[in-house]
N, C-alpha and C. Protein backbone atom coordinates (compact mmCIF):
# COMPACT_ATOMS: atom_id res chain seq x y z
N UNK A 1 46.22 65.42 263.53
CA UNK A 1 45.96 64.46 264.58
C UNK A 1 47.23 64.27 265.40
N UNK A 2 47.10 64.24 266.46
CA UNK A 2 48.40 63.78 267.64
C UNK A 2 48.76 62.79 266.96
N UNK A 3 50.52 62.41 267.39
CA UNK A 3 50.99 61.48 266.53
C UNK A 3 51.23 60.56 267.93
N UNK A 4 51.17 60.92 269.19
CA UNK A 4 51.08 60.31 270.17
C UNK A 4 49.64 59.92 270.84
N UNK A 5 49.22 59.62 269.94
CA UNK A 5 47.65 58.80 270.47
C UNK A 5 48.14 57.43 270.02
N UNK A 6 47.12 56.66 270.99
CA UNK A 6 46.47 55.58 270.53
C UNK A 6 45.78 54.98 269.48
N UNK A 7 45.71 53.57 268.80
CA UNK A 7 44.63 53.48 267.95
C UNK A 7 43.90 52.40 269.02
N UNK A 8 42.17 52.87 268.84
CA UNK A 8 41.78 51.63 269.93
C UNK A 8 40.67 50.91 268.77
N UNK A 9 40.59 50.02 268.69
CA UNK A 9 39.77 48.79 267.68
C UNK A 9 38.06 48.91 268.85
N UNK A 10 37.35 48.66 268.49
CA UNK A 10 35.44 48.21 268.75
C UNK A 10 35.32 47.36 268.39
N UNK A 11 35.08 46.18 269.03
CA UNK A 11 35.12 44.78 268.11
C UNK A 11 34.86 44.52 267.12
N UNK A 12 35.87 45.17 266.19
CA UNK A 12 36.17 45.05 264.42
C UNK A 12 35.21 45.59 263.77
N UNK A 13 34.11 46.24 264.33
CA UNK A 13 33.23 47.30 263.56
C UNK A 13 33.46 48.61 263.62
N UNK A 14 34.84 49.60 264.19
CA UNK A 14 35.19 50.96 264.45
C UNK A 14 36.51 50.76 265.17
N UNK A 15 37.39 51.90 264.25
CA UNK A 15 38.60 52.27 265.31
C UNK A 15 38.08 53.68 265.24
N UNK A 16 39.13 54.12 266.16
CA UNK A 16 39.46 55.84 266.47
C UNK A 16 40.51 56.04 267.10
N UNK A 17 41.12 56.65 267.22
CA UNK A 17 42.20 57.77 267.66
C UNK A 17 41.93 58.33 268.81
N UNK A 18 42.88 57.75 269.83
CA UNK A 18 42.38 58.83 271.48
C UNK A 18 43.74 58.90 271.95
N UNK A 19 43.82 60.06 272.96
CA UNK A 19 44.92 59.95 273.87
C UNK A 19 45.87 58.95 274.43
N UNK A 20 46.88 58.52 274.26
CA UNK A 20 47.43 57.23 274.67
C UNK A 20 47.74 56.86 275.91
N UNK A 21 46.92 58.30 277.04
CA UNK A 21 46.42 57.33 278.68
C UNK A 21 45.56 57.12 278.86
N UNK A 22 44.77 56.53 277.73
CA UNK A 22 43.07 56.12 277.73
C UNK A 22 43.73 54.55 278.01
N UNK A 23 43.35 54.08 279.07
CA UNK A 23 43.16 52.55 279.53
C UNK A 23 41.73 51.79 279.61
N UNK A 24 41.61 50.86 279.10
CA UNK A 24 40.32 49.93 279.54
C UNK A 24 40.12 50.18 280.57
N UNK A 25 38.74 50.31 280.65
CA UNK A 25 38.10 50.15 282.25
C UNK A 25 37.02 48.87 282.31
N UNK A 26 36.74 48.71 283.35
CA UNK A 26 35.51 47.53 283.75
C UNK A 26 34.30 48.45 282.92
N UNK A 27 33.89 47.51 282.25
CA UNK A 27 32.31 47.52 281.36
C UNK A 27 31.26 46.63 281.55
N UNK A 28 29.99 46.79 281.97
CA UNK A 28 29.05 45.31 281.68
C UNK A 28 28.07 45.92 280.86
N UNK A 29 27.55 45.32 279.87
CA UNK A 29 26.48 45.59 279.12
C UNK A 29 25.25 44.31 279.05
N UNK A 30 24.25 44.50 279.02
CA UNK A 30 22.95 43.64 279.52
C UNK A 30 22.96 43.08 278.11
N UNK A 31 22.47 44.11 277.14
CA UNK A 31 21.74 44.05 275.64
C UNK A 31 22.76 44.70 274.51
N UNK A 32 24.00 44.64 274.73
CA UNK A 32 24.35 45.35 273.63
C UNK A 32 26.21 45.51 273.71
N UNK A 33 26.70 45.64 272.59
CA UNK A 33 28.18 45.34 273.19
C UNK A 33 28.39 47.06 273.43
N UNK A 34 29.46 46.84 274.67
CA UNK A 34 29.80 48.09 275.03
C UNK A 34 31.36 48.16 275.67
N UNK A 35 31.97 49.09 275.52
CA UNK A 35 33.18 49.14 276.37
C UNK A 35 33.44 50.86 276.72
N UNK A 36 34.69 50.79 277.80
CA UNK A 36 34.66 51.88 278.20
C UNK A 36 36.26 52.12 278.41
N UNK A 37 36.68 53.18 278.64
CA UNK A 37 38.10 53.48 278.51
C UNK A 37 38.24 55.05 279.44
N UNK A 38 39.35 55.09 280.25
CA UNK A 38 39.49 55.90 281.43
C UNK A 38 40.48 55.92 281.49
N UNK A 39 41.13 57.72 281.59
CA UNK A 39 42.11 58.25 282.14
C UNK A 39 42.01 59.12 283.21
N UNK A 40 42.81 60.01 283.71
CA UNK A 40 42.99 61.16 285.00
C UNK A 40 41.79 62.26 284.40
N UNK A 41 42.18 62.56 282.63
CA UNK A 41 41.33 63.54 282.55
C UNK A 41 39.98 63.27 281.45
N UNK A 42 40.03 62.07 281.03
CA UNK A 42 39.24 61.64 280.34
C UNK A 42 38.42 60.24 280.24
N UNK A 43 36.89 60.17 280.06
CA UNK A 43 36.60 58.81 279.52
C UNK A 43 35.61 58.74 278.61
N UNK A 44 36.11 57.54 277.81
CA UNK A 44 34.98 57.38 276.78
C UNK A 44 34.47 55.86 276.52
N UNK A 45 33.23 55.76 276.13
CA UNK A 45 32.28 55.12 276.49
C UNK A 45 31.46 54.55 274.81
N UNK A 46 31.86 53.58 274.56
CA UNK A 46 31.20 52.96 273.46
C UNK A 46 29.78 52.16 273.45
N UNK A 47 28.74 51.93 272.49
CA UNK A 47 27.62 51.59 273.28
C UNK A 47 27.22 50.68 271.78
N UNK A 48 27.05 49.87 271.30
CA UNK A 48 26.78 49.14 270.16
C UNK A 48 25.78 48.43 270.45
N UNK A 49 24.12 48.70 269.72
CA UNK A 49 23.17 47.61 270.44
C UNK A 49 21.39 48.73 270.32
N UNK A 50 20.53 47.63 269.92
CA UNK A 50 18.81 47.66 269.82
C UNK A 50 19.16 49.17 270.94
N UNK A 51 19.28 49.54 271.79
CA UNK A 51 18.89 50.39 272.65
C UNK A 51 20.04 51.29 272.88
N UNK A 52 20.87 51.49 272.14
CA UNK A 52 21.87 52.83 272.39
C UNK A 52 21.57 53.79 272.67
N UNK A 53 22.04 55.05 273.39
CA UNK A 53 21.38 56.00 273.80
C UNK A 53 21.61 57.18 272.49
N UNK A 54 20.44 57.53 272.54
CA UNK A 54 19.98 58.48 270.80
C UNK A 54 20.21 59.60 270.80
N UNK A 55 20.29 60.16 272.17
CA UNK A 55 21.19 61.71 272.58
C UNK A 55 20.09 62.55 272.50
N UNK A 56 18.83 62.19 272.84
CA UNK A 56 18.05 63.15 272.84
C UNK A 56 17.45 63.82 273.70
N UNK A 57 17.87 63.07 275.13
CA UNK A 57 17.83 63.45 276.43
C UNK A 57 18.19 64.74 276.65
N UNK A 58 19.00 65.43 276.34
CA UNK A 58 20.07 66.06 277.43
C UNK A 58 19.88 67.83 276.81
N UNK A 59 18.69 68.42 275.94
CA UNK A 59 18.36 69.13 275.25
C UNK A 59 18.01 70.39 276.71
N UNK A 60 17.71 69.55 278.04
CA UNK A 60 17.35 71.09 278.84
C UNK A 60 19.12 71.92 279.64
N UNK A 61 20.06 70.82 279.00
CA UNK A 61 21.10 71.33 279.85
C UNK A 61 21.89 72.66 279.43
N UNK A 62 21.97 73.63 279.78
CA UNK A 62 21.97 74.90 279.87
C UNK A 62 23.12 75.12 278.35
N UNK A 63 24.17 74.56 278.28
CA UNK A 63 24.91 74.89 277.18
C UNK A 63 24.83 74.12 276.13
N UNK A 64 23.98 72.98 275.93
CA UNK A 64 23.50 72.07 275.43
C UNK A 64 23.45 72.11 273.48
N UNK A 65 24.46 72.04 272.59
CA UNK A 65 24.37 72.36 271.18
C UNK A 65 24.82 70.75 270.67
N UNK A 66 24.04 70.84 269.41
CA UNK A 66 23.46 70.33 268.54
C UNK A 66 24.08 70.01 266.93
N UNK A 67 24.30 69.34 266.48
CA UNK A 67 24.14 69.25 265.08
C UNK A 67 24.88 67.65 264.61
N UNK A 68 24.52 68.11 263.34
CA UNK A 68 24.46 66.97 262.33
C UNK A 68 26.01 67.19 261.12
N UNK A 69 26.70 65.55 261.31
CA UNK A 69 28.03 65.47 260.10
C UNK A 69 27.91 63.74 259.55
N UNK A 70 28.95 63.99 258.50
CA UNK A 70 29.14 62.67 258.37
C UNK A 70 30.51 62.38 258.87
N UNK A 71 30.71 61.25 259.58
CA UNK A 71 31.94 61.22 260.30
C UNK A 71 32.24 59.49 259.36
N UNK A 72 33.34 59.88 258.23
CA UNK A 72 33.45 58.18 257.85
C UNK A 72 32.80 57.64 256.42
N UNK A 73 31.97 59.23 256.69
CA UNK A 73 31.03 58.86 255.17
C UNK A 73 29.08 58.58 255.95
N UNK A 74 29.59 58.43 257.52
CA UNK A 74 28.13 57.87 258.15
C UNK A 74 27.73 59.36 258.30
N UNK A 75 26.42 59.00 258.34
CA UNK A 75 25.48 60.48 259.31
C UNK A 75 25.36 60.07 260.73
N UNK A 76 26.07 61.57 261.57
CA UNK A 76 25.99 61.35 262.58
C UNK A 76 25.25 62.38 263.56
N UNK A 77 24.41 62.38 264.81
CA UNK A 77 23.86 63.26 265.25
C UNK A 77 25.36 63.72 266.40
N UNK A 78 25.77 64.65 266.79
CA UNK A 78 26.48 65.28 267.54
C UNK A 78 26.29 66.10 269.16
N UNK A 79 26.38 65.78 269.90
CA UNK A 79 26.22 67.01 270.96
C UNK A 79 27.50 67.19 271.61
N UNK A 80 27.08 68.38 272.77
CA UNK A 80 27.75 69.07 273.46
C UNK A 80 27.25 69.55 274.84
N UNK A 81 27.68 69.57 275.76
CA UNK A 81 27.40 70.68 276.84
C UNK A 81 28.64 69.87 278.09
N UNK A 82 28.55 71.20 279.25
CA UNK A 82 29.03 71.32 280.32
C UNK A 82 28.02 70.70 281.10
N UNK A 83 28.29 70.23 282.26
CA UNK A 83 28.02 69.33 283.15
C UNK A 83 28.03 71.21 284.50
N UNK A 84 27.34 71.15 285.14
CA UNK A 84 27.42 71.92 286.17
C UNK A 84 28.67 72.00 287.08
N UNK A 85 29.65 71.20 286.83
CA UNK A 85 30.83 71.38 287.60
C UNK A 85 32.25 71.21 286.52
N UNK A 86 31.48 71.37 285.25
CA UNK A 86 32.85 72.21 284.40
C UNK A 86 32.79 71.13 283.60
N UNK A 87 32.52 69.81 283.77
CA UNK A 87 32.70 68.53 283.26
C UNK A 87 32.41 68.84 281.29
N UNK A 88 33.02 68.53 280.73
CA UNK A 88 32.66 68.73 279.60
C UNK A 88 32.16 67.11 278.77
N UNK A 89 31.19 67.15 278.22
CA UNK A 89 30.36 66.12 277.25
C UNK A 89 30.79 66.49 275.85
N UNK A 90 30.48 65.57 274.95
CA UNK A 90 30.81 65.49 273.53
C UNK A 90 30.00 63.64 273.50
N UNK A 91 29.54 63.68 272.26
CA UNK A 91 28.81 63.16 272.05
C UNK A 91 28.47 62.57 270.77
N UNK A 92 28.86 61.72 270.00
CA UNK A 92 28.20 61.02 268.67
C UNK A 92 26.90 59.94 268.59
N UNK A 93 25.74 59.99 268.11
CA UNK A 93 24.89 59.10 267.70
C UNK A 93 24.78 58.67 266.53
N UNK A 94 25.41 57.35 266.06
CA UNK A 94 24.62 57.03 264.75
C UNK A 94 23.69 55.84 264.65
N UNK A 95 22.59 56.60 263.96
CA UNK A 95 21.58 55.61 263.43
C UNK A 95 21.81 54.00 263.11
N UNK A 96 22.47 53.97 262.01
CA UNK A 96 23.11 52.81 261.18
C UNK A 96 24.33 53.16 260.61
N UNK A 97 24.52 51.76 260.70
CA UNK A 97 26.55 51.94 260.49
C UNK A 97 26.18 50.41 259.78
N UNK A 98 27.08 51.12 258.13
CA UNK A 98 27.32 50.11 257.26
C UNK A 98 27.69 48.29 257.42
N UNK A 99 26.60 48.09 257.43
CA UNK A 99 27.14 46.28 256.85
C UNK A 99 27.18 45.86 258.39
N UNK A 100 26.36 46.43 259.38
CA UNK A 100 25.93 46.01 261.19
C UNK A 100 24.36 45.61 261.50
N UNK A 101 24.27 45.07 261.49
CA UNK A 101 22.95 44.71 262.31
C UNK A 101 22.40 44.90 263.18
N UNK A 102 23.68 45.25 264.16
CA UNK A 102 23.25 45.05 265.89
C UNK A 102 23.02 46.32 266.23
N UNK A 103 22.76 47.31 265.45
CA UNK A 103 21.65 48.32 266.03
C UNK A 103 22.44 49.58 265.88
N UNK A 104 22.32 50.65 266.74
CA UNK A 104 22.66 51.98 267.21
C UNK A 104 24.00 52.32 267.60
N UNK A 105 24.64 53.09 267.00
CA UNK A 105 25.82 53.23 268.04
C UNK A 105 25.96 54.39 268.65
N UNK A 106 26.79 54.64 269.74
CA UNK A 106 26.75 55.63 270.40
C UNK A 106 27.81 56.08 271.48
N UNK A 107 28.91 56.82 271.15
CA UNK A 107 29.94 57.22 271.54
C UNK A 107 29.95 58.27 272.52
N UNK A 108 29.93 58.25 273.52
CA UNK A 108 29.89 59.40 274.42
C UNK A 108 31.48 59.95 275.38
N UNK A 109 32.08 60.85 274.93
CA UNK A 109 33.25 61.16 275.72
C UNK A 109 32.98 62.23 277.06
N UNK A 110 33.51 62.07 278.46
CA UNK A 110 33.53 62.79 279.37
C UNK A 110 34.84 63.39 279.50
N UNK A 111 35.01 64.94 279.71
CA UNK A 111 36.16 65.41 280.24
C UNK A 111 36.61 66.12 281.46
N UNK A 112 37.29 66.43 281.52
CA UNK A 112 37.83 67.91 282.72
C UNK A 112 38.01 68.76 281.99
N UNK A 113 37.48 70.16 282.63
CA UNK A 113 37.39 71.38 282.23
C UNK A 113 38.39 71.72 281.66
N UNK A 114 39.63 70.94 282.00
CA UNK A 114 41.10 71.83 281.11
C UNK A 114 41.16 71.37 279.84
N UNK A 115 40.85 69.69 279.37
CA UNK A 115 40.37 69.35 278.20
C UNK A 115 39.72 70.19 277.07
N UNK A 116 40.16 70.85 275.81
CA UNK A 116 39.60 71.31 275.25
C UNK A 116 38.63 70.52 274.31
N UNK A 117 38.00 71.17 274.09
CA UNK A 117 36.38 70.84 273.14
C UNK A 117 36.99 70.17 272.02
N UNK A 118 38.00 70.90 271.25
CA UNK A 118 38.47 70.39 269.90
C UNK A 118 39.00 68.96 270.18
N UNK A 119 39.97 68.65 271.44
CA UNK A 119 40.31 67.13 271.18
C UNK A 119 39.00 66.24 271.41
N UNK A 120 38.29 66.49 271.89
CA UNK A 120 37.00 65.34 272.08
C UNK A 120 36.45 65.47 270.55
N UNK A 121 36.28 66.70 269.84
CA UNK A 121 35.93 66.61 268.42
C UNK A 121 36.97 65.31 267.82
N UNK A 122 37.97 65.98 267.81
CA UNK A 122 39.26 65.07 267.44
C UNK A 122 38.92 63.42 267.32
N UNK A 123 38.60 63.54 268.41
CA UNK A 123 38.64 61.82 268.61
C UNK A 123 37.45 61.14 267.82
N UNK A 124 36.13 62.05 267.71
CA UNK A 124 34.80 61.65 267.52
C UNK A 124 35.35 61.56 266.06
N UNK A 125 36.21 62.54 265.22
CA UNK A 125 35.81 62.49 263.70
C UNK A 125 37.24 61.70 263.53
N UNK A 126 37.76 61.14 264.39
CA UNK A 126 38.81 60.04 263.79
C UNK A 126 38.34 58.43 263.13
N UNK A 127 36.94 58.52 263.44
CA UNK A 127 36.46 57.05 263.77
C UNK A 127 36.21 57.04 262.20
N UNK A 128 36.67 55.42 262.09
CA UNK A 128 37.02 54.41 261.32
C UNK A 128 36.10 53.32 260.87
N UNK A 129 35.21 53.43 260.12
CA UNK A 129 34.40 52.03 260.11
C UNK A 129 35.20 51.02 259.66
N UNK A 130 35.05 49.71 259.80
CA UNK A 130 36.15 48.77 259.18
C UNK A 130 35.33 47.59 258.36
N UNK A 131 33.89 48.10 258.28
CA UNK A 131 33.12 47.58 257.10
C UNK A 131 33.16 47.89 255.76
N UNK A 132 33.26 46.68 254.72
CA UNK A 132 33.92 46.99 253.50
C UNK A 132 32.45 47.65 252.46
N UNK A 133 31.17 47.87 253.20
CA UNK A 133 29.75 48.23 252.55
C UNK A 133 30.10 49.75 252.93
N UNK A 134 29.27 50.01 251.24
CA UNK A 134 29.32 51.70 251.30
C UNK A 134 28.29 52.16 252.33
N UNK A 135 28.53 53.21 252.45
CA UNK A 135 27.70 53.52 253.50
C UNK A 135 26.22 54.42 253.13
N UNK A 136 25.37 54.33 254.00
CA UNK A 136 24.04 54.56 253.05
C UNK A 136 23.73 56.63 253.81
């Protein structure tokens, strides 16, 4: 792991590990807690809440891959693809996350094409639950 990252906290239910010119950005969420974080070549996008997005949309986009880890000890669904103008996606869904109530979570990172694939992995399998329940 970079020893020059960041640690960024989720309101005390997840840390992770990102680049350390990831800055807060303006967030509003209706139904669900959410925040968001933006640099020159990167942003990522937290989504906690009944209606998180489940990642199951995005299956016609041309480079579009798939699969399943445990990131933390959780099961997590994973994607991937390019955006038509190089933009690169990465993607975590989990179902349930130990000892939470408030629903779905759902991590989505955006990049620039010079961004490699592995640091957006990076960041996704750094995450931290900070619930003291095993995880199911």
């Amino acid at each position: 792991m970079n020893s020059d990252w960041q640690e960024i906290d989720f309101e005390g239910s997840l840390s992770l590990r990102a680049p350390a010119d990831l800055e807060p950005a303006q967030a509003h969420a209706i139904d669900s807690s959410f925040a968001s974080w933006q640099s020159a070549n990167l942003g990522l996008m937290i989504d906690l809440g009944l209606f998180s997005d489940p990642l199951t949309g995005y299956a016609e986009k041309a480079t579009y891959r798939t699969s399943e880890e445990k990131i933390d000890g959780v099961a997590a669904r994973l994607i991937a693809f390019d955006e038509a103008d190089g933009t690169r996606v990465q993607a975590a869904h989990f179902v349930r996350l130990p000892g939470d109530r408030r629903g779905s979570l759902t991590l989505f990172l955006r990049a620039a094409p010079q961004v490699g694939r592995e640091i957006l992995l990076e960041v996704l399998r750094s995450i931290r639950f900070t619930s003291t329940q095993t995880p199911e």
